[in-house]
Protein backbone atom coordinates (compact mmCIF):
# COMPACT_ATOMS: atom_id res chain seq x y z
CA UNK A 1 -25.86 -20.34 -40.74
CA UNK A 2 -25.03 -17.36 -38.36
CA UNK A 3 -28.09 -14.87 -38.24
CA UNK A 4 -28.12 -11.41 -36.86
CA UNK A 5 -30.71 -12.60 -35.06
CA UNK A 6 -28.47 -14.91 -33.31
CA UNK A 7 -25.69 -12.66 -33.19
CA UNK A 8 -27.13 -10.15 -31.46
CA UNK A 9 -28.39 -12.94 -29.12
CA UNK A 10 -24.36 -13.61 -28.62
CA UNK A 11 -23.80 -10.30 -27.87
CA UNK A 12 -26.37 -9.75 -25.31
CA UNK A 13 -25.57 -12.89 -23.09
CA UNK A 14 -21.73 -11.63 -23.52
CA UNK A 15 -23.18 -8.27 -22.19
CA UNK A 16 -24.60 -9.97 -19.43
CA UNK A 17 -22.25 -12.48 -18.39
CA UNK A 18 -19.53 -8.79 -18.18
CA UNK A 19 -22.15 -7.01 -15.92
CA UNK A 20 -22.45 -10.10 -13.59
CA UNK A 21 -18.23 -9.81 -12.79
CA UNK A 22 -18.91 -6.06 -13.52
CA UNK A 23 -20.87 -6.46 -10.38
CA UNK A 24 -19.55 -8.41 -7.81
CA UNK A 25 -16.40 -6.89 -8.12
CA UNK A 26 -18.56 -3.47 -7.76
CA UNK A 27 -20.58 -5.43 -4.64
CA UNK A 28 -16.93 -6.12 -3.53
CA UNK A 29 -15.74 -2.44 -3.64
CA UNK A 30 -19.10 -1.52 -1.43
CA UNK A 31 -18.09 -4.14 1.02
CA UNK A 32 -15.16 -2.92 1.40
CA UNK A 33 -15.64 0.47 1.98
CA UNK A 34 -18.37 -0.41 4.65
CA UNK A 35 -15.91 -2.23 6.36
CA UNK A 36 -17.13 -5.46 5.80
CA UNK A 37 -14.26 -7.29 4.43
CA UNK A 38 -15.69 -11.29 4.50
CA UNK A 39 -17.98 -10.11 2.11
CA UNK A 40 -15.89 -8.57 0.57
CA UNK A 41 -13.93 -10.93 -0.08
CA UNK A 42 -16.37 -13.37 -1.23
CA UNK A 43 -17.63 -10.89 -3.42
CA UNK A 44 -13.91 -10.26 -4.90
CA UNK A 45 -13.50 -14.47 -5.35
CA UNK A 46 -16.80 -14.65 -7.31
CA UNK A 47 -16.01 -12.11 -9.77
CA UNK A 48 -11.85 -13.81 -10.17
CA UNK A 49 -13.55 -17.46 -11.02
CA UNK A 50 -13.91 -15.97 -14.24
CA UNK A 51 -11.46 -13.64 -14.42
CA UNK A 52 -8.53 -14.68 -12.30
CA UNK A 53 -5.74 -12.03 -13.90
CA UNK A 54 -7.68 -9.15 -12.79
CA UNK A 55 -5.41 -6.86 -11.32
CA UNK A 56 -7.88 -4.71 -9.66
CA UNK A 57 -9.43 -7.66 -7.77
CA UNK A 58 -6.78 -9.62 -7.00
CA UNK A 59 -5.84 -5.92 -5.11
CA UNK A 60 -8.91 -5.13 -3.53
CA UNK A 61 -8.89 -8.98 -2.62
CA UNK A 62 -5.81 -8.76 -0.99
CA UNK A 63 -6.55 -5.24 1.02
CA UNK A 64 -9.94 -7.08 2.69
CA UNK A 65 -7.37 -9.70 4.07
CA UNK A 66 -4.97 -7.25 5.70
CA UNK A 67 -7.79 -5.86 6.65
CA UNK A 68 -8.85 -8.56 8.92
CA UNK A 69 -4.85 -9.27 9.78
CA UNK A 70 -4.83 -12.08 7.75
CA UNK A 71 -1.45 -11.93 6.49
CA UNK A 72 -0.41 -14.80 3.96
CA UNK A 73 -3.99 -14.58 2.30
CA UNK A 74 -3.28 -10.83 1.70
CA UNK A 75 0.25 -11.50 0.92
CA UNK A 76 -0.66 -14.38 -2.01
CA UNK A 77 -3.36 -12.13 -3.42
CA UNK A 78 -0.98 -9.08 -3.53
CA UNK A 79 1.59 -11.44 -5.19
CA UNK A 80 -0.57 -12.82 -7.89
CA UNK A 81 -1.36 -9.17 -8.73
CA UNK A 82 2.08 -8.16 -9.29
CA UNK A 83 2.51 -11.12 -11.12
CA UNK A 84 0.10 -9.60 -13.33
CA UNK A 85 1.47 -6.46 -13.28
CA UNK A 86 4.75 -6.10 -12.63
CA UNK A 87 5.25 -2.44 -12.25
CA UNK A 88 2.21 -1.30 -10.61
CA UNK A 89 3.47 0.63 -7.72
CA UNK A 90 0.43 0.56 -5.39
CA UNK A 91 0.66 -3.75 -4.75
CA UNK A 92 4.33 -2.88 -4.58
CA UNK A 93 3.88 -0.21 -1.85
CA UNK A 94 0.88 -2.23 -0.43
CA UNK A 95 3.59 -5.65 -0.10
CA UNK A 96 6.33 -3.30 1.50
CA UNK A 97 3.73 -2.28 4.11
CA UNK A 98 2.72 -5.19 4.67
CA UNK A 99 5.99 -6.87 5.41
CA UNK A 100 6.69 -4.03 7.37
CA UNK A 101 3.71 -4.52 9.82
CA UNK A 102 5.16 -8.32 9.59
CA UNK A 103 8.90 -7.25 10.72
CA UNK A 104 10.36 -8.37 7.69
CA UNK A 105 12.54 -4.81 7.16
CA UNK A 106 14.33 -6.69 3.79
CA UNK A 107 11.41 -7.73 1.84
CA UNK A 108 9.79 -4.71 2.85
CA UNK A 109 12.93 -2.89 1.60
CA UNK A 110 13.19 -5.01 -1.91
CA UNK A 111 9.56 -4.22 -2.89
CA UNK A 112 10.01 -0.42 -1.78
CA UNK A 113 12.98 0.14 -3.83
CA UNK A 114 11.55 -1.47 -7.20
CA UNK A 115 8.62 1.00 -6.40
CA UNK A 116 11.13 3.92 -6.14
CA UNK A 117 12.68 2.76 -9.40
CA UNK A 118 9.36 3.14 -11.24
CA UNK A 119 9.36 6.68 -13.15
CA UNK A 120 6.80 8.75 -11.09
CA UNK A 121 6.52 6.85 -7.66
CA UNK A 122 5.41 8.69 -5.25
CA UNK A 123 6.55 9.89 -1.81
CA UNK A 124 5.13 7.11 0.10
CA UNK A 125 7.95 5.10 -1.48
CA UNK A 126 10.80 6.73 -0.74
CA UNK A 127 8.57 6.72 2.94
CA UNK A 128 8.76 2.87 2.78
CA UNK A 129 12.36 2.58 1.57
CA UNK A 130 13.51 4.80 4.75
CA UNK A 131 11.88 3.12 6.85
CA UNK A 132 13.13 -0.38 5.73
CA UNK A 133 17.05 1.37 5.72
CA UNK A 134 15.96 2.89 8.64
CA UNK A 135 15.22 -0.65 10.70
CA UNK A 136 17.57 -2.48 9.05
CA UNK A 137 20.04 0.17 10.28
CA UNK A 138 21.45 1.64 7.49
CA UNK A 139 21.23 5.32 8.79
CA UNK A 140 23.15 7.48 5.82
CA UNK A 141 20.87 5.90 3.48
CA UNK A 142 17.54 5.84 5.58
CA UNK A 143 17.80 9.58 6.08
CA UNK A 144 18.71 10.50 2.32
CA UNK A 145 15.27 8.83 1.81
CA UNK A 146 13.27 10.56 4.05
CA UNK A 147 14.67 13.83 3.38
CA UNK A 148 13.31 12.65 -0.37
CA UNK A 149 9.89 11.53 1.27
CA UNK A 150 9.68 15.38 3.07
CA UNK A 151 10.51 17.44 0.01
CA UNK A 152 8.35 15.40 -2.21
CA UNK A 153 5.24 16.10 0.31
CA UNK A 154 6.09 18.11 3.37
CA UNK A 155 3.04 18.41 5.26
CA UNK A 156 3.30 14.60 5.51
CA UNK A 157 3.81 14.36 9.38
CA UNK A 158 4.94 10.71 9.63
CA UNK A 159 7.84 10.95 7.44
CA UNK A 160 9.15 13.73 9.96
CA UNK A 161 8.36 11.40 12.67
CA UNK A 162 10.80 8.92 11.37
CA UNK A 163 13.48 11.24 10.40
CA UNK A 164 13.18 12.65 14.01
CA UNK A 165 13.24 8.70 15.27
CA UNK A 166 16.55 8.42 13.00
CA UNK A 167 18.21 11.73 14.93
CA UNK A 168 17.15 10.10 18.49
CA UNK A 169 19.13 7.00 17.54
CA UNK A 170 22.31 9.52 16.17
CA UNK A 171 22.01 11.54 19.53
CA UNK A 172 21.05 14.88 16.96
CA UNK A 173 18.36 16.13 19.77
CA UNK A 174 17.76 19.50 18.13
CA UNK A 175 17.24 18.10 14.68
CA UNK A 176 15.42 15.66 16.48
CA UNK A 177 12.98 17.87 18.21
CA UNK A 178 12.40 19.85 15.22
CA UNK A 179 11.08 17.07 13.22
CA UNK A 180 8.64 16.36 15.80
CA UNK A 181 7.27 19.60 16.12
CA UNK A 182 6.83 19.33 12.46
CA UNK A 183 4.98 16.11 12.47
CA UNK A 184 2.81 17.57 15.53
CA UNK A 185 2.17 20.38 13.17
CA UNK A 186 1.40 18.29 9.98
CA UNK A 187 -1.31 15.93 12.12
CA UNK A 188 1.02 13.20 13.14
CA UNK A 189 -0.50 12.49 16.97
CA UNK A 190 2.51 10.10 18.23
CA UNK A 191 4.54 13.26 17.70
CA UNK A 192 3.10 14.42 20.93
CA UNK A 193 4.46 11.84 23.18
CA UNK A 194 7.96 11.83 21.32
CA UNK A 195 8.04 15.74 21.97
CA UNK A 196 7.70 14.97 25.45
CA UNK A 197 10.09 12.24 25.60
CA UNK A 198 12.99 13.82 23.50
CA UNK A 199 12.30 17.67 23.53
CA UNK A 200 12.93 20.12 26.38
């Protein structure tokens, strides 16, 4: 027979089985942050041996790889996320980066646009769909995204970048130049070297 006694002693090593994963991922998040992304990620496996659909950790998991440039790892982590969770737009903004860092423009551009397709997605996804017209050189389209990623957050500096890139390629010099004295003004540092470059 089942005693309070022993239910409560049920409970407590439940309790303290959830604060152990409650913890490393916690340890991994503190890794992470100090930069130390091994550790991290050893921190992040402990904690998905017993929960492996863990969408947060599978994440952060897959952010310490990239973090150290190690593509597929990042990529298979990423991947089992979304599996996870199909719709969560920061693994699907996080795999379009990092297939655009990869020069892989198309899967860059298919993750990116089922972000964009997610009610609320933010301007870095229309960013990442530009960018992946933008390379893949469909021009119309890349710049009707970025002028989406500017009015959605305009003090963003690297989306004016781009769009200036876009008007160097379609010899539009003044629209060109304009944009980069915009991304100059909104922080974006390679503007200065593209002002010099492209502007009179």
């Amino acid at each position: 027979m089942i005693t309070i006694k022993n239910l409560l002693s049920i409970f407590f090593i439940a309790f303290l089985l959830a604060s152990c994963g409650d913890s490393s991922s916690s340890k991994g998040d503190v890794y992470y942050n100090e930069g130390q992304y091994e550790e991290a990620i050893m921190a992040y496996t402990s904690y998905l041996e017993n929960r492996p659909n863990n969408v947060k950790a599978l994440y952060n998991k897959g952010r310490a790889h990239e973090e150290l440039n190690d593509f597929k790892e990042a990529e298979e982590s990423f991947k089992l996320a979304l599996k996870q969770d199909p719709k969560n737009i920061q693994v699907l903004l996080s795999l379009s980066n990092l297939y655009h860092k990869n020069d892989q423009p198309e899967l860059a551009l298919m993750y990116a646009d089922n972000a964009v397709e997610i009610s609320g997605a933010p301007s870095m996804a229309y960013f990442l769909k530009a960018r992946s017209m933008h390379r893949i050189g469909n021009v119309k389209e890349a710049l009707r995204e970025y002028n989406t990623a500017i009015k959605m957050s305009p003090k963003n500096g690297q989306s004016y970048y781009y769009r200036g890139m876009l008007y160097v390629a379609t010899e539009e010099a003044t629209k060109a130049c304009q944009d980069f004295r915009a991304a100059k003004e909104n922080g974006y540092e390679p503007a200065d070297e593209a002002i010099s470059n492209y502007c009179p």
